[in-house]
N, C-alpha and C. Protein backbone atom coordinates (compact mmCIF):
# COMPACT_ATOMS: atom_id res chain seq x y z
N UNK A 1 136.61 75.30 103.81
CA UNK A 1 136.25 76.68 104.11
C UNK A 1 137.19 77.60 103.32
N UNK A 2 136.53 78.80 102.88
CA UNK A 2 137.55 79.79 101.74
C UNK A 2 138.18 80.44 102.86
N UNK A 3 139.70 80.56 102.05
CA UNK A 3 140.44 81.14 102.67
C UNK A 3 140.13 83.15 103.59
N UNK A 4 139.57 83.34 102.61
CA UNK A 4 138.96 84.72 103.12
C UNK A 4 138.27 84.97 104.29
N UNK A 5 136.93 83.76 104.01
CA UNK A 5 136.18 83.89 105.29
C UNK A 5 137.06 83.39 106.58
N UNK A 6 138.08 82.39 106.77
CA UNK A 6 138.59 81.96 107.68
C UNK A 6 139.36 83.77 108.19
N UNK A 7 140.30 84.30 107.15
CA UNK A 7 141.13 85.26 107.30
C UNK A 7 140.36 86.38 108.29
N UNK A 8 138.77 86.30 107.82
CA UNK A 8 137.99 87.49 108.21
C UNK A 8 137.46 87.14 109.28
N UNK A 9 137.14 85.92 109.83
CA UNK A 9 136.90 85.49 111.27
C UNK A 9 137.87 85.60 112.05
N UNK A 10 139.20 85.51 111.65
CA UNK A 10 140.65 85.74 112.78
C UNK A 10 141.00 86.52 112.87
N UNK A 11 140.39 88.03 112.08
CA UNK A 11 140.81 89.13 111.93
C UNK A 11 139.74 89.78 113.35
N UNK A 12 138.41 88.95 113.67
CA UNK A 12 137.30 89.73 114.02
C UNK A 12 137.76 89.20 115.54
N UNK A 13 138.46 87.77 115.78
CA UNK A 13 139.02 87.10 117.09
C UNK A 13 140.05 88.27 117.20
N UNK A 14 141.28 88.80 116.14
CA UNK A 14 142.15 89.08 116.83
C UNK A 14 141.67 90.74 117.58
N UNK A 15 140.64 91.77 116.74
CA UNK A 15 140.38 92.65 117.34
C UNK A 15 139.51 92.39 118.39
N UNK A 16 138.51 91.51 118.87
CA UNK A 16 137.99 91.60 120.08
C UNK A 16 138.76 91.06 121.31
N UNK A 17 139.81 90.26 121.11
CA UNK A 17 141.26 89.98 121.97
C UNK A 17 141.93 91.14 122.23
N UNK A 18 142.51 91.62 121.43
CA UNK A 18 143.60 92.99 120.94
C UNK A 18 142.94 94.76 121.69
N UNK A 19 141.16 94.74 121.40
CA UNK A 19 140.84 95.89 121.41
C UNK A 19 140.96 97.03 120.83
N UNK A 20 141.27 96.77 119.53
CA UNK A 20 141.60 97.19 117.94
C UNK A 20 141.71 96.33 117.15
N UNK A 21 141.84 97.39 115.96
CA UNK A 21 141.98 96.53 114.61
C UNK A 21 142.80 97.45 113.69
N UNK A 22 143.95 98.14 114.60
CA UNK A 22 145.02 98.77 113.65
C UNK A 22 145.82 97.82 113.06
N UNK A 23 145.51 96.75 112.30
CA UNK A 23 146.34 95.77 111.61
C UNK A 23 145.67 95.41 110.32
N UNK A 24 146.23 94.88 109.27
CA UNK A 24 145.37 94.30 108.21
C UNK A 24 146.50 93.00 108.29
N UNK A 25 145.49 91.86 108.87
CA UNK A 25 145.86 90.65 107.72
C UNK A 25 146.23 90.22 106.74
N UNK A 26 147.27 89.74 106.92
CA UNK A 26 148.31 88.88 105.63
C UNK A 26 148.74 87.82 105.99
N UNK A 27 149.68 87.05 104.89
CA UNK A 27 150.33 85.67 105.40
C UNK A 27 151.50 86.15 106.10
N UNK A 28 151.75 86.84 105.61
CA UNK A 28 153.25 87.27 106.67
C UNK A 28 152.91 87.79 107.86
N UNK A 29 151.94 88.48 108.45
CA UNK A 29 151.95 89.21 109.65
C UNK A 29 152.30 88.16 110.66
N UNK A 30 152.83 88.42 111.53
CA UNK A 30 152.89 88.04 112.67
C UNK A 30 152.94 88.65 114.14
N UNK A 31 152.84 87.91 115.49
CA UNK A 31 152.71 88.65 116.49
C UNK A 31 153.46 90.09 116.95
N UNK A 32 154.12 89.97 116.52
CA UNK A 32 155.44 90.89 116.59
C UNK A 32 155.41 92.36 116.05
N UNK A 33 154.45 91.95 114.84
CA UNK A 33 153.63 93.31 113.77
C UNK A 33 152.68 93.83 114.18
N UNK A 34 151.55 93.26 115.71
CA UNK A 34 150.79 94.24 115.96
C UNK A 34 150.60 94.79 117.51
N UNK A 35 150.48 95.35 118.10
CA UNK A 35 150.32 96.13 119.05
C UNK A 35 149.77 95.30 120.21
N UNK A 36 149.80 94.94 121.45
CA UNK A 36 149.38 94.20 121.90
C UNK A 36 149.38 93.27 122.01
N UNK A 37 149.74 92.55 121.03
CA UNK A 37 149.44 90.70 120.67
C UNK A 37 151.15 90.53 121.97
N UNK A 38 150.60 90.05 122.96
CA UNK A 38 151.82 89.09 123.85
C UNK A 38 151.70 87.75 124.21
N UNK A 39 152.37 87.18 124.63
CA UNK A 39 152.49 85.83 125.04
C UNK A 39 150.88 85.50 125.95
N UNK A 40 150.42 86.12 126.43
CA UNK A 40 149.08 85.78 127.20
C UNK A 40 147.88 86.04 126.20
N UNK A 41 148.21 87.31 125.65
CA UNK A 41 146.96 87.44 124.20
C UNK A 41 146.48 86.66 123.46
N UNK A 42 148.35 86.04 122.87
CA UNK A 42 148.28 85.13 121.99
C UNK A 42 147.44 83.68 122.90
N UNK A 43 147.84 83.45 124.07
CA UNK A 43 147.17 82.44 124.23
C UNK A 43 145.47 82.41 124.21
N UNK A 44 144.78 83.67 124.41
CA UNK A 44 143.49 83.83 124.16
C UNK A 44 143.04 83.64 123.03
N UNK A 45 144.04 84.29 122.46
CA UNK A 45 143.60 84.09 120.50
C UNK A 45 143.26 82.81 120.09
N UNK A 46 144.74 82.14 120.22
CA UNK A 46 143.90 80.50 119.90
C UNK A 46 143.42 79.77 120.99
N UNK A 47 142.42 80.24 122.15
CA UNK A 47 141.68 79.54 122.68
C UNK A 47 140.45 80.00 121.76
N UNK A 48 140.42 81.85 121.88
CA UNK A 48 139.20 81.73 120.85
C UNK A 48 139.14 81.44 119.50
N UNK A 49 140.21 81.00 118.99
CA UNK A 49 139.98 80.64 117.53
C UNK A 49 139.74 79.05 117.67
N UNK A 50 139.83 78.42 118.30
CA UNK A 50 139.52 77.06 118.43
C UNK A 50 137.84 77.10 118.77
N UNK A 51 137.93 77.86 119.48
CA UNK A 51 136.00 77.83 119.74
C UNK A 51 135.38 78.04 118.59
N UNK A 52 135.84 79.29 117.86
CA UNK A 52 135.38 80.28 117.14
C UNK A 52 135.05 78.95 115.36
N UNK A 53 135.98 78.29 115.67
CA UNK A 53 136.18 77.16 114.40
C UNK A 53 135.97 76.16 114.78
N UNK A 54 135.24 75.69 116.32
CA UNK A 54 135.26 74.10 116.45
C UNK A 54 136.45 73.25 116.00
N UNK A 55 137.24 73.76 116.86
CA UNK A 55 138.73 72.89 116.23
C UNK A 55 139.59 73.08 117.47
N UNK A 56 140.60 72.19 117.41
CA UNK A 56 142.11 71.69 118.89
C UNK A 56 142.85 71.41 117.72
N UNK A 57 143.82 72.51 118.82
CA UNK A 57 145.45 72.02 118.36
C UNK A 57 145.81 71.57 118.97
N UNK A 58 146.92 70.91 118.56
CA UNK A 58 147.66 70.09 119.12
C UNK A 58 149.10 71.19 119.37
N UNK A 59 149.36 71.39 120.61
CA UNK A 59 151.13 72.25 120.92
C UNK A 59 151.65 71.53 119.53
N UNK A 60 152.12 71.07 119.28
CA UNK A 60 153.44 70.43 118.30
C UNK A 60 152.78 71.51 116.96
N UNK A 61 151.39 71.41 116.36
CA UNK A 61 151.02 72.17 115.47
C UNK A 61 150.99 73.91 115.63
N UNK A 62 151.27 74.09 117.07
CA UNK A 62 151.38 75.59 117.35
C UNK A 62 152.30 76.15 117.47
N UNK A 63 153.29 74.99 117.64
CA UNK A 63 155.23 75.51 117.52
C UNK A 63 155.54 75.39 116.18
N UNK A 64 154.72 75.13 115.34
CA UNK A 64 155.49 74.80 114.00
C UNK A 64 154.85 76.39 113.12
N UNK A 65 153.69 77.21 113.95
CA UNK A 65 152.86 78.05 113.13
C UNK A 65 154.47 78.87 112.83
N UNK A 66 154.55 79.67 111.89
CA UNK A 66 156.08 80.76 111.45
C UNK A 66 154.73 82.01 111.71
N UNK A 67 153.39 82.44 110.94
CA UNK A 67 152.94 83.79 110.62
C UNK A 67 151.73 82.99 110.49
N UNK A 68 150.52 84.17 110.29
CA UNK A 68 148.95 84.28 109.74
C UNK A 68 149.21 83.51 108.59
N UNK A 69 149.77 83.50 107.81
CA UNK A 69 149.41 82.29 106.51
C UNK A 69 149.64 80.96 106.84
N UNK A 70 150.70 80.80 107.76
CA UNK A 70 150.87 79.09 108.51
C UNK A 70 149.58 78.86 109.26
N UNK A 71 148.73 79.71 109.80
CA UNK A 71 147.57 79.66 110.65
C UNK A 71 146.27 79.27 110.42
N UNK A 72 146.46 80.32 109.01
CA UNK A 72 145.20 80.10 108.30
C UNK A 72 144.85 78.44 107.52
N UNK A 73 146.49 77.92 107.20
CA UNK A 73 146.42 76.84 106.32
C UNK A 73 146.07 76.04 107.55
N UNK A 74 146.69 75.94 108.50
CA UNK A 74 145.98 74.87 109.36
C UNK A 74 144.85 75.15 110.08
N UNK A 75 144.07 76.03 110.04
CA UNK A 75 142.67 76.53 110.36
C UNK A 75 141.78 75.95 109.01
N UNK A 76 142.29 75.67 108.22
CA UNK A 76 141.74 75.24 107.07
C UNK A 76 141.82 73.39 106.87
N UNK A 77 142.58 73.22 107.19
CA UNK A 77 142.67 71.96 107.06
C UNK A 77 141.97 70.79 108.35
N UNK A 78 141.55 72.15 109.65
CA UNK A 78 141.36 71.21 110.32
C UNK A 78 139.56 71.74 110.70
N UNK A 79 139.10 72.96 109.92
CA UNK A 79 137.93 73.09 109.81
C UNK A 79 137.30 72.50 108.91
């Protein structure tokens, strides 16, 4: 799957989680950079990004994410 379309589906999870989309996607962003995103958000996010991609993580692969570009590569590798 191209990196874009993955970027632009997690962009569309993180505003219907979030309830905005005052952020633009990058490899560096992380939770910390947008408004809202907390420890319970984040856990919605990747419940819906696992739906959203037909894909499970594994915890060990979700402690290792650093930012959106660690995310995307393993959203990629396991879509």
């Amino acid at each position: 799957m191209e990196i874009d379309t993955i970027k632009e589906r997690v962009g569309e999870v993180l505003a219907s989680i979030l309830e905005h989309n005052n952020f633009e996607i990058h490899d560096e962003l992380t939770a910390k950079d947008v408004d809202g995103w907390d420890s319970l958000s984040h856990m919605m996010i990747i419940t819906k990004i696992e739906e959203e991609f037909g894909i499970r993580f594994k915890l060990r692969e979700l402690n290792k994410l650093k930012n959106m570009g660690s995310l995307v590569s393993l959203i990629q590798t396991k879509a």
